[in-house]
PDB file of N, CA and C in Angstrom:
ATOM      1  N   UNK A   1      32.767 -22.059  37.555  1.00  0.00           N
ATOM      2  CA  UNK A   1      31.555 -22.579  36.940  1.00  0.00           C
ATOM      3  C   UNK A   1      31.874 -23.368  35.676  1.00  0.00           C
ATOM      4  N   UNK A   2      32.831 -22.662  34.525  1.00  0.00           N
ATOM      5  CA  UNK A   2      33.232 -23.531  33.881  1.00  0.00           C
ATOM      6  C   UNK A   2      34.086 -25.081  33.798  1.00  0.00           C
ATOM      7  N   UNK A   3      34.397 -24.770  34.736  1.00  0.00           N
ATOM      8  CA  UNK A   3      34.815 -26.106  35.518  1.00  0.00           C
ATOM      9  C   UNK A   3      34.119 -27.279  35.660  1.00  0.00           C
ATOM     10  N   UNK A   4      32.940 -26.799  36.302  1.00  0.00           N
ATOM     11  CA  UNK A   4      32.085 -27.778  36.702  1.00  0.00           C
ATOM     12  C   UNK A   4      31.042 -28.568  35.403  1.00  0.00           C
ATOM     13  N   UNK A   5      30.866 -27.624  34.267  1.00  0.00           N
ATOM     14  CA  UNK A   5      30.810 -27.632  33.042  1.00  0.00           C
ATOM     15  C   UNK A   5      31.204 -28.902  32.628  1.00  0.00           C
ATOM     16  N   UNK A   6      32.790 -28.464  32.098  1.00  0.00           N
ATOM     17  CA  UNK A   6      33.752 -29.811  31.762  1.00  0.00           C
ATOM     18  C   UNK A   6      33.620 -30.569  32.598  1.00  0.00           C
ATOM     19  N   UNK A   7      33.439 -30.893  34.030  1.00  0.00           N
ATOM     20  CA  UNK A   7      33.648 -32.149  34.510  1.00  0.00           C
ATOM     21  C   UNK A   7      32.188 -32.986  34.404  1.00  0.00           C
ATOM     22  N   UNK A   8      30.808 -32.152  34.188  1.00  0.00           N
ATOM     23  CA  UNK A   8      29.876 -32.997  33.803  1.00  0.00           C
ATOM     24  C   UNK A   8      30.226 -33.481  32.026  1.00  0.00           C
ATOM     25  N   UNK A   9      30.445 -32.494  31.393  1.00  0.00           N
ATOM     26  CA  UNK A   9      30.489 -33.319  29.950  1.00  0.00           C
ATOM     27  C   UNK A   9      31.391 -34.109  29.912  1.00  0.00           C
ATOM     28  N   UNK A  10      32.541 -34.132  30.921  1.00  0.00           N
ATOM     29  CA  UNK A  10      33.117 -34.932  30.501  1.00  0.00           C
ATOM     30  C   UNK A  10      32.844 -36.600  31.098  1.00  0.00           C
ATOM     31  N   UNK A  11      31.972 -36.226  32.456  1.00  0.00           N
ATOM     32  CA  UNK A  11      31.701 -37.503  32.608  1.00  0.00           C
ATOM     33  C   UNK A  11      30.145 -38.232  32.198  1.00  0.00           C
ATOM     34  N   UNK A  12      29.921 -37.344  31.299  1.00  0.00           N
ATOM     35  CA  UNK A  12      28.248 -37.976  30.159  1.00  0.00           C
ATOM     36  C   UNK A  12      29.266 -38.293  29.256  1.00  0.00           C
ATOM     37  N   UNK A  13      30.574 -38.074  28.568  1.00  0.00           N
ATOM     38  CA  UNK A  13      30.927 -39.103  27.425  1.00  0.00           C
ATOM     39  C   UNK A  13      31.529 -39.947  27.949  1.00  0.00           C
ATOM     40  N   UNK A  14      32.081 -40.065  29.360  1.00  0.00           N
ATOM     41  CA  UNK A  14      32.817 -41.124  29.781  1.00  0.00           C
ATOM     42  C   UNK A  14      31.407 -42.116  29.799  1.00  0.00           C
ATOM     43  N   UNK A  15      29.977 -41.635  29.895  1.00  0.00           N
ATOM     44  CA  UNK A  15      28.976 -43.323  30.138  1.00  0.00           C
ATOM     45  C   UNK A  15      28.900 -43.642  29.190  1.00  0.00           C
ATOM     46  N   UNK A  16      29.209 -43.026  27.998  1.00  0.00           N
ATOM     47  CA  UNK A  16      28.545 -43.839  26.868  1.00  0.00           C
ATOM     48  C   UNK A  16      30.430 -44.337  26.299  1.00  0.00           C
ATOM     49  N   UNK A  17      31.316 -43.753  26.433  1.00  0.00           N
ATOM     50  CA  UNK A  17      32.456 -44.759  25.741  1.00  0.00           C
ATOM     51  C   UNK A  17      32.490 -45.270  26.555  1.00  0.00           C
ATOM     52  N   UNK A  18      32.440 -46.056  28.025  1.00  0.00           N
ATOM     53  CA  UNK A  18      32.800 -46.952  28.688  1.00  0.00           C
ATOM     54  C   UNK A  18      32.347 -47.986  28.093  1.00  0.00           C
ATOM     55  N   UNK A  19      31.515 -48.641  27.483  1.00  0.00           N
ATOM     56  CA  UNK A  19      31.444 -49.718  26.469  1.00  0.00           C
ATOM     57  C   UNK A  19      32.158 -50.378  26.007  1.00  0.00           C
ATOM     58  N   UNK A  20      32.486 -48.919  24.926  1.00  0.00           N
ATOM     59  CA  UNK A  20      33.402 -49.285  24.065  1.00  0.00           C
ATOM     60  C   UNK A  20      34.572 -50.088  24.530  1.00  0.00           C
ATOM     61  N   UNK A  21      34.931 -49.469  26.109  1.00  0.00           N
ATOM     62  CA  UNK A  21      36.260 -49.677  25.944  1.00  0.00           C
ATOM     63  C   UNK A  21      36.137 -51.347  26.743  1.00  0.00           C
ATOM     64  N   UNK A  22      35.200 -51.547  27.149  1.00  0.00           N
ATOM     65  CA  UNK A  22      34.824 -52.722  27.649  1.00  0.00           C
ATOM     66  C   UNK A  22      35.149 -53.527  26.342  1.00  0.00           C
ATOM     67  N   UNK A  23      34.092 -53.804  25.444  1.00  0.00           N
ATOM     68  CA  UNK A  23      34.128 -54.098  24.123  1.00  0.00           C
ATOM     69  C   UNK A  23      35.735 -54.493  24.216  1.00  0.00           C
ATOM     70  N   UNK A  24      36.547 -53.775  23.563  1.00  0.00           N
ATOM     71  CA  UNK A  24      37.656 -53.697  23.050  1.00  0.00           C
ATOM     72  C   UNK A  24      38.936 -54.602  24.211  1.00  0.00           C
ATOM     73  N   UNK A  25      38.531 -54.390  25.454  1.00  0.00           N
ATOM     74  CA  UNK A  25      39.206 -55.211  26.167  1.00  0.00           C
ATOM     75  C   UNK A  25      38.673 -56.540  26.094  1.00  0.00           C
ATOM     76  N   UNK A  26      37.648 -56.557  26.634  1.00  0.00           N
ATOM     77  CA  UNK A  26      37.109 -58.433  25.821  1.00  0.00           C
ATOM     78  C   UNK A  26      37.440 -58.665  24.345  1.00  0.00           C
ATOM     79  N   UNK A  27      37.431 -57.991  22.957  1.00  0.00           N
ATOM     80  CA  UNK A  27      37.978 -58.394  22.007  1.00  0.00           C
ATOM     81  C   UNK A  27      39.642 -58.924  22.090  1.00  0.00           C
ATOM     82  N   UNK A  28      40.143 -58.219  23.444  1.00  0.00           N
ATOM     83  CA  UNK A  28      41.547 -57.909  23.153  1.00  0.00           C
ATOM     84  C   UNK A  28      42.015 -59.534  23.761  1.00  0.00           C
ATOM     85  N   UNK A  29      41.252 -59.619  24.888  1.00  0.00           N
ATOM     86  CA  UNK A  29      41.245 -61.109  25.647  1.00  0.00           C
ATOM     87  C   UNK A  29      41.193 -62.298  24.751  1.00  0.00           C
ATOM     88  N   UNK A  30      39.904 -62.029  23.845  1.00  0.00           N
ATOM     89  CA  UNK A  30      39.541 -63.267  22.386  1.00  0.00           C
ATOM     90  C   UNK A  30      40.611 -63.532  21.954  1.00  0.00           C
ATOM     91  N   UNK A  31      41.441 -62.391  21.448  1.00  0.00           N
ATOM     92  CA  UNK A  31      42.519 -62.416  20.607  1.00  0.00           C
ATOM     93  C   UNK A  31      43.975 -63.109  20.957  1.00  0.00           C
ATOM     94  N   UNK A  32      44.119 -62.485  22.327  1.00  0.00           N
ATOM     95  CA  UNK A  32      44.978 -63.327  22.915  1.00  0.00           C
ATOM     96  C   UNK A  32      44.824 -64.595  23.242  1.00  0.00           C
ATOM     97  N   UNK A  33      43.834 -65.089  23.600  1.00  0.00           N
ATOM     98  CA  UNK A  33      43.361 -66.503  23.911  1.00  0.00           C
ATOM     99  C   UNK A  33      43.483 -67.172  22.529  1.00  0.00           C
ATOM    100  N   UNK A  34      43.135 -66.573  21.495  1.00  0.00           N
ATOM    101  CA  UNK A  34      42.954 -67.444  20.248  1.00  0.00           C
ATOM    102  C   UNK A  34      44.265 -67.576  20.019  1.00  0.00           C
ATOM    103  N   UNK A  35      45.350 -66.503  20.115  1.00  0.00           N
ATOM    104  CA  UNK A  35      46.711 -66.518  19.813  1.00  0.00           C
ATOM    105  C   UNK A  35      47.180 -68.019  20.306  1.00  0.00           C
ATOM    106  N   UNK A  36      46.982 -67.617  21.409  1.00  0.00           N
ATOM    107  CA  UNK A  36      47.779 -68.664  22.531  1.00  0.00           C
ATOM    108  C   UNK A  36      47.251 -70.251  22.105  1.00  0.00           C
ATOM    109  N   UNK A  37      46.029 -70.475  21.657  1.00  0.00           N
ATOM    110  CA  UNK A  37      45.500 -71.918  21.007  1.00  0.00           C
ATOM    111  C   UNK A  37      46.065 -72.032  20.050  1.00  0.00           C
ATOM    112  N   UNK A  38      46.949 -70.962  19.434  1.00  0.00           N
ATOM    113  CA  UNK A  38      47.262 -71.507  18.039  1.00  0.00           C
ATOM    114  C   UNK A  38      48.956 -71.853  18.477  1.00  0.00           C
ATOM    115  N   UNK A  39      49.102 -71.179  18.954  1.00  0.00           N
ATOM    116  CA  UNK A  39      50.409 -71.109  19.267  1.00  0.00           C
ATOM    117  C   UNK A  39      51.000 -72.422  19.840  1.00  0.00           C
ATOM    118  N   UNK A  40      49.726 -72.990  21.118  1.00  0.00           N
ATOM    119  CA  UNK A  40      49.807 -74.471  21.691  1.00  0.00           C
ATOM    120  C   UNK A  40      49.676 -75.712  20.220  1.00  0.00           C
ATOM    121  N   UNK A  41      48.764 -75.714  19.353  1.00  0.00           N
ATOM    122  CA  UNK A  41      48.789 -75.927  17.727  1.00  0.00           C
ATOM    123  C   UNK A  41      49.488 -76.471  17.579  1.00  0.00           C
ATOM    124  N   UNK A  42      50.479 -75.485  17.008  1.00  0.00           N
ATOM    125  CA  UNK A  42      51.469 -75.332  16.561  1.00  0.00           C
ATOM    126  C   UNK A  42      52.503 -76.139  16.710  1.00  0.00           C
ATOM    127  N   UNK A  43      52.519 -75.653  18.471  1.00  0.00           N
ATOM    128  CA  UNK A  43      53.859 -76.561  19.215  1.00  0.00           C
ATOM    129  C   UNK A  43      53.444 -77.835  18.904  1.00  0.00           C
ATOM    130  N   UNK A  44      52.270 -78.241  19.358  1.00  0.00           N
ATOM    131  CA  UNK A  44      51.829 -79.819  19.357  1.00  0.00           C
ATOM    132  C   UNK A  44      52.133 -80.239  17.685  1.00  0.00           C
ATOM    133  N   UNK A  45      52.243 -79.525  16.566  1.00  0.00           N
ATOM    134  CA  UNK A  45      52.054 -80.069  15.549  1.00  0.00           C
ATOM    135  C   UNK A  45      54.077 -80.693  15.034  1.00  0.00           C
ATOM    136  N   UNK A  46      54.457 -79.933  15.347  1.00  0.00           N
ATOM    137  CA  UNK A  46      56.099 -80.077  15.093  1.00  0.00           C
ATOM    138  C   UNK A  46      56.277 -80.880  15.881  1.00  0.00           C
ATOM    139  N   UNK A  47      56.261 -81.145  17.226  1.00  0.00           N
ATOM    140  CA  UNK A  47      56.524 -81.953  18.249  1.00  0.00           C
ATOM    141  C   UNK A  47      55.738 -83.369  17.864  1.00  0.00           C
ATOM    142  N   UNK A  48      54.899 -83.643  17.369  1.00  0.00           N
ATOM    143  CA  UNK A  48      54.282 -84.968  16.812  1.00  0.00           C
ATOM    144  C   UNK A  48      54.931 -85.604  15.989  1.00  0.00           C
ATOM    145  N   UNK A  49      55.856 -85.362  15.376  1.00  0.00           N
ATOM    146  CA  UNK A  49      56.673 -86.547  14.390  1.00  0.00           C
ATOM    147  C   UNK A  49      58.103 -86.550  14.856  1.00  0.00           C
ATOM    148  N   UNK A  50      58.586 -85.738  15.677  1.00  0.00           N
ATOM    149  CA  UNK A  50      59.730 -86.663  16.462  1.00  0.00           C
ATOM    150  C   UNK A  50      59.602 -87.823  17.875  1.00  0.00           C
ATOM    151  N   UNK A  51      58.013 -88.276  18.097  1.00  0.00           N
ATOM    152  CA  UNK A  51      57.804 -88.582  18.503  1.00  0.00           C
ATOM    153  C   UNK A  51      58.041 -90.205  18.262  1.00  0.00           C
TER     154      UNK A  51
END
């Protein structure tokens, strides 16, 4: 019985952090994407005067 206990509480906090962790993977995507624009930047900016 206690069993069954933990596996409901544990899956009423899994609905409400699943968000979060949504959240945090799309932030994580932004971040990398923004990385990577800067990073292309970058390259393009050094590479422009030995041109």
């Amino acid at each position: 019985m206690a069993g069954t206990w933990r596996d409901f509480l544990t899956a009423l906090v899994d609905v409400f952090r699943r968000p979060d962790q949504q959240a945090l993977r799309a932030e994580r995507r932004r971040a990398v994407a923004k990385l990577a624009d800067q990073k292309i930047r970058d390259d393009q900016q050094v590479r422009r005067p030995e041109r």
